[in-house]
C-alpha atoms as a PDB file:
ATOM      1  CA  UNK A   1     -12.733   3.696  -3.455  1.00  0.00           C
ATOM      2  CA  UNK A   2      -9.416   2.836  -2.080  1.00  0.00           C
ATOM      3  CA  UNK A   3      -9.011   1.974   1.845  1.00  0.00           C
ATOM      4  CA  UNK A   4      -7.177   5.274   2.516  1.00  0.00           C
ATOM      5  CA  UNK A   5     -11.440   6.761   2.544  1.00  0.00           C
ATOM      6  CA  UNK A   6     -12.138   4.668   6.220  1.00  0.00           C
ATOM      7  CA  UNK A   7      -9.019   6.980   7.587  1.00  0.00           C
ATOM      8  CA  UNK A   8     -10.585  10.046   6.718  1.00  0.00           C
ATOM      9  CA  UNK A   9      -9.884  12.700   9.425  1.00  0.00           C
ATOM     10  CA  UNK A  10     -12.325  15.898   9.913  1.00  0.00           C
ATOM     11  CA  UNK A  11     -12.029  18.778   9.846  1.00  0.00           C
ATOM     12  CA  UNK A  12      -8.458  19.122   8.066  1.00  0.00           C
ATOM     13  CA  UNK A  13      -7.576  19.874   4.339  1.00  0.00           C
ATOM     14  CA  UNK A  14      -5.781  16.759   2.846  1.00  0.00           C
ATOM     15  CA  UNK A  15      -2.398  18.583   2.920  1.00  0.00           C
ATOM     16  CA  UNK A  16      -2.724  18.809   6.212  1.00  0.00           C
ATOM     17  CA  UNK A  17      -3.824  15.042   6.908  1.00  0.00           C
ATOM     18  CA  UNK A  18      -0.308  13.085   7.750  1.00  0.00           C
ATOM     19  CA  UNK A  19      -0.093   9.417   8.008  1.00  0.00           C
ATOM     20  CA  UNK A  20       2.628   7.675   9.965  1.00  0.00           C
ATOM     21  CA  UNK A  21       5.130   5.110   7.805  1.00  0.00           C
ATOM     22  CA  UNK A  22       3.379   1.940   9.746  1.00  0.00           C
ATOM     23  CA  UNK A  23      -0.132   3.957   8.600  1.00  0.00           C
ATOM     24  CA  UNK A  24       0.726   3.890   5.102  1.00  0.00           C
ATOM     25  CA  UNK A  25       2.001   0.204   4.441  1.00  0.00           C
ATOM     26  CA  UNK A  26      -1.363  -1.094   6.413  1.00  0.00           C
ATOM     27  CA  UNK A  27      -3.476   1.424   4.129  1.00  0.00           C
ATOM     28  CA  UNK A  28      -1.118   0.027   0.827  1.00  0.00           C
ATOM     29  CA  UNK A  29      -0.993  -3.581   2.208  1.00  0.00           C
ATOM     30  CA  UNK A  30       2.919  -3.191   1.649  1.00  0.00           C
ATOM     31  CA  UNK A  31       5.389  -3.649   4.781  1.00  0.00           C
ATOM     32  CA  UNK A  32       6.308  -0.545   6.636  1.00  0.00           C
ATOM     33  CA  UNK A  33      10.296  -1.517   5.284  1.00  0.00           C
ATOM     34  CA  UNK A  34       8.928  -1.183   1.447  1.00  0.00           C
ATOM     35  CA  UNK A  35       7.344   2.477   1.861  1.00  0.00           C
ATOM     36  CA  UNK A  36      10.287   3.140   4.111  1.00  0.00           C
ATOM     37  CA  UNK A  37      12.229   2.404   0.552  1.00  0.00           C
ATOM     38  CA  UNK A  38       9.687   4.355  -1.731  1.00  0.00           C
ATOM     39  CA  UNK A  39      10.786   7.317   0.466  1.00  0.00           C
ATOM     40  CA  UNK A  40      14.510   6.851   0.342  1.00  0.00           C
ATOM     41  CA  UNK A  41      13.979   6.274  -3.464  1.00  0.00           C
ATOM     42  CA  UNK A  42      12.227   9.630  -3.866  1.00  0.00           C
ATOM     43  CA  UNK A  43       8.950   7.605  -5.327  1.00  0.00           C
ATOM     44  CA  UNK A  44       6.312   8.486  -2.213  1.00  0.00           C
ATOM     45  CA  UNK A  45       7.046  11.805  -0.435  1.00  0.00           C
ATOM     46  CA  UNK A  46       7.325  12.173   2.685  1.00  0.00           C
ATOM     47  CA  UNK A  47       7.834  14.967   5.481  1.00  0.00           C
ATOM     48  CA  UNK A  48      10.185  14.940   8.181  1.00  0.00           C
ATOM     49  CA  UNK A  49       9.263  16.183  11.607  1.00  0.00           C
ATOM     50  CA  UNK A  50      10.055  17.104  15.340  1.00  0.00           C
ATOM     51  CA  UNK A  51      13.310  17.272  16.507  1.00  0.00           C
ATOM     52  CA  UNK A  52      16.530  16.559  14.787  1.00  0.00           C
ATOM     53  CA  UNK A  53      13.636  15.725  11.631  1.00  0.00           C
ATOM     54  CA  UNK A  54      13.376  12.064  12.550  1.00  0.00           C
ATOM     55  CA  UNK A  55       9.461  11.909  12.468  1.00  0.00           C
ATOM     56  CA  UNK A  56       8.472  10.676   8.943  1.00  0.00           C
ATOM     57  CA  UNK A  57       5.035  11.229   7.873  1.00  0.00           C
ATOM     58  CA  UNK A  58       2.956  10.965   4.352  1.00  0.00           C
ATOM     59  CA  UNK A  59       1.070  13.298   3.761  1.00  0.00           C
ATOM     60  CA  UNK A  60      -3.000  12.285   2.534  1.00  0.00           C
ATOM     61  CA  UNK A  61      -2.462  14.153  -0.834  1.00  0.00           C
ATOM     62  CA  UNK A  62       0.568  12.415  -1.572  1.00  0.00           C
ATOM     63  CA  UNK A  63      -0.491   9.124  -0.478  1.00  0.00           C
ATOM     64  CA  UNK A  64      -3.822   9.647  -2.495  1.00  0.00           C
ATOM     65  CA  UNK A  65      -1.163  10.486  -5.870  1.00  0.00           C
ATOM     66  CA  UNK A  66       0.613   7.809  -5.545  1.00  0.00           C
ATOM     67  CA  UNK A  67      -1.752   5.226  -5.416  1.00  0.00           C
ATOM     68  CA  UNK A  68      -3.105   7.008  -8.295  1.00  0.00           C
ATOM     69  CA  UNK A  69      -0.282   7.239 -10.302  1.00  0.00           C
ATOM     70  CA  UNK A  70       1.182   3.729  -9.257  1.00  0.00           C
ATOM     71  CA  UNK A  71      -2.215   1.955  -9.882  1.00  0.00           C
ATOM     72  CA  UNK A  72      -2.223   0.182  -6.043  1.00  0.00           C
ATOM     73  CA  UNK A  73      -5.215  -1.825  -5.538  1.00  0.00           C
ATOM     74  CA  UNK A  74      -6.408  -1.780  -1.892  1.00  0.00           C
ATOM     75  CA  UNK A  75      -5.685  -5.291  -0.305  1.00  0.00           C
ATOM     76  CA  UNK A  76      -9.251  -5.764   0.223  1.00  0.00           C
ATOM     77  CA  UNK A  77      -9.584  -6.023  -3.225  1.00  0.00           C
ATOM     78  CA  UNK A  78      -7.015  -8.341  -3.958  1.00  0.00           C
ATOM     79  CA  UNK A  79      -6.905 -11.605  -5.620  1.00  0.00           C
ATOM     80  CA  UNK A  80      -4.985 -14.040  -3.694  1.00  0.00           C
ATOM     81  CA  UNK A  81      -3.171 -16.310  -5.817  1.00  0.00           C
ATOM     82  CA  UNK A  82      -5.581 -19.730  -4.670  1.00  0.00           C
ATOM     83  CA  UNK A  83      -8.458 -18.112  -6.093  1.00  0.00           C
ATOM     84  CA  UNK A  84      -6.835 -17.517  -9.896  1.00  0.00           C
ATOM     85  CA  UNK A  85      -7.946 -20.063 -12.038  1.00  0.00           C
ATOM     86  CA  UNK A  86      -5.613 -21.181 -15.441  1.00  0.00           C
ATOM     87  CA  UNK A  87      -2.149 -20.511 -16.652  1.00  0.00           C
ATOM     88  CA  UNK A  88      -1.437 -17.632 -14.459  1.00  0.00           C
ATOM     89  CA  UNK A  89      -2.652 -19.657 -11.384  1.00  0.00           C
ATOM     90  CA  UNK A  90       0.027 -22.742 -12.738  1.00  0.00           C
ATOM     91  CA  UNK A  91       2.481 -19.929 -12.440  1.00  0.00           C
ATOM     92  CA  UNK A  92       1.920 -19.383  -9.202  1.00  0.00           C
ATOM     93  CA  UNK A  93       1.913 -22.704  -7.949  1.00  0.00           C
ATOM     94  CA  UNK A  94      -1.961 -23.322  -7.797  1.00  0.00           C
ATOM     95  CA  UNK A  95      -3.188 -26.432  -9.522  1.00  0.00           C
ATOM     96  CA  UNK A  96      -6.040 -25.721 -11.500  1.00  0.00           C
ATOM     97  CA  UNK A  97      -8.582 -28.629 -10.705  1.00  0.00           C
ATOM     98  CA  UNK A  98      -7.645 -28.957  -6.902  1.00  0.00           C
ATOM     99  CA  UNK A  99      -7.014 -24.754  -6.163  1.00  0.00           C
ATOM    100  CA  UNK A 100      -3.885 -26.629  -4.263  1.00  0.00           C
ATOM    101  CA  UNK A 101      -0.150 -25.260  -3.780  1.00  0.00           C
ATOM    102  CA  UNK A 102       2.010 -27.175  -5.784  1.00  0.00           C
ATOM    103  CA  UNK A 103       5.125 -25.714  -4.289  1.00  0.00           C
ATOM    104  CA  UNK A 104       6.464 -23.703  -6.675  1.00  0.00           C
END
């Protein structure tokens, strides 16, 4: 189950559920810039609120689709790049015998 589960509100309908742009990049593990983009870009839709519209939110549903669609793994179950082992960890820098940065 992704992380976007532990923010679960009650009582509401998931349509209903909105999520704040700083909300969403902590529930993505993305900075609040980068979903700021995926709105501009029309990928992750958002809502505009309040006066003048200048309240974003993200509504649950949509949040829930794209992490669907876009295949996001929550970032507590993501492998940081010390703990891959092999030719993809040499590509990122990690020696293989030592698990040490190699500064690349």
């Amino acid at each position: 189950m992704h992380d976007i589960e532990w923010v679960k509100r009650k009582g509401l309908p998931a349509s209903l559920e909105l999520f704040t742009v700083a909300e969403a990049a902590s529930i993505l593990g993305v900075s609040r810039k980068l979903v700021g983009a995926w709105i501009r870009d029309g990928v992750l839709p958002a809502v505009r609120l309040g006066p003048g519209q200048r309240l974003l939110r993200i509504r649950r549903s949509d949040l829930e689709g794209f992490i669907a669609r876009y295949q996001i793994t929550p970032p507590s179950q993501r492998v940081r790049p010390e703990e891959v082992e092999g030719e993809v960890g040499r590509m990122v820098g990690v020696r293989e015998s030592e698990g040490e940065d190699v500064g690349t």
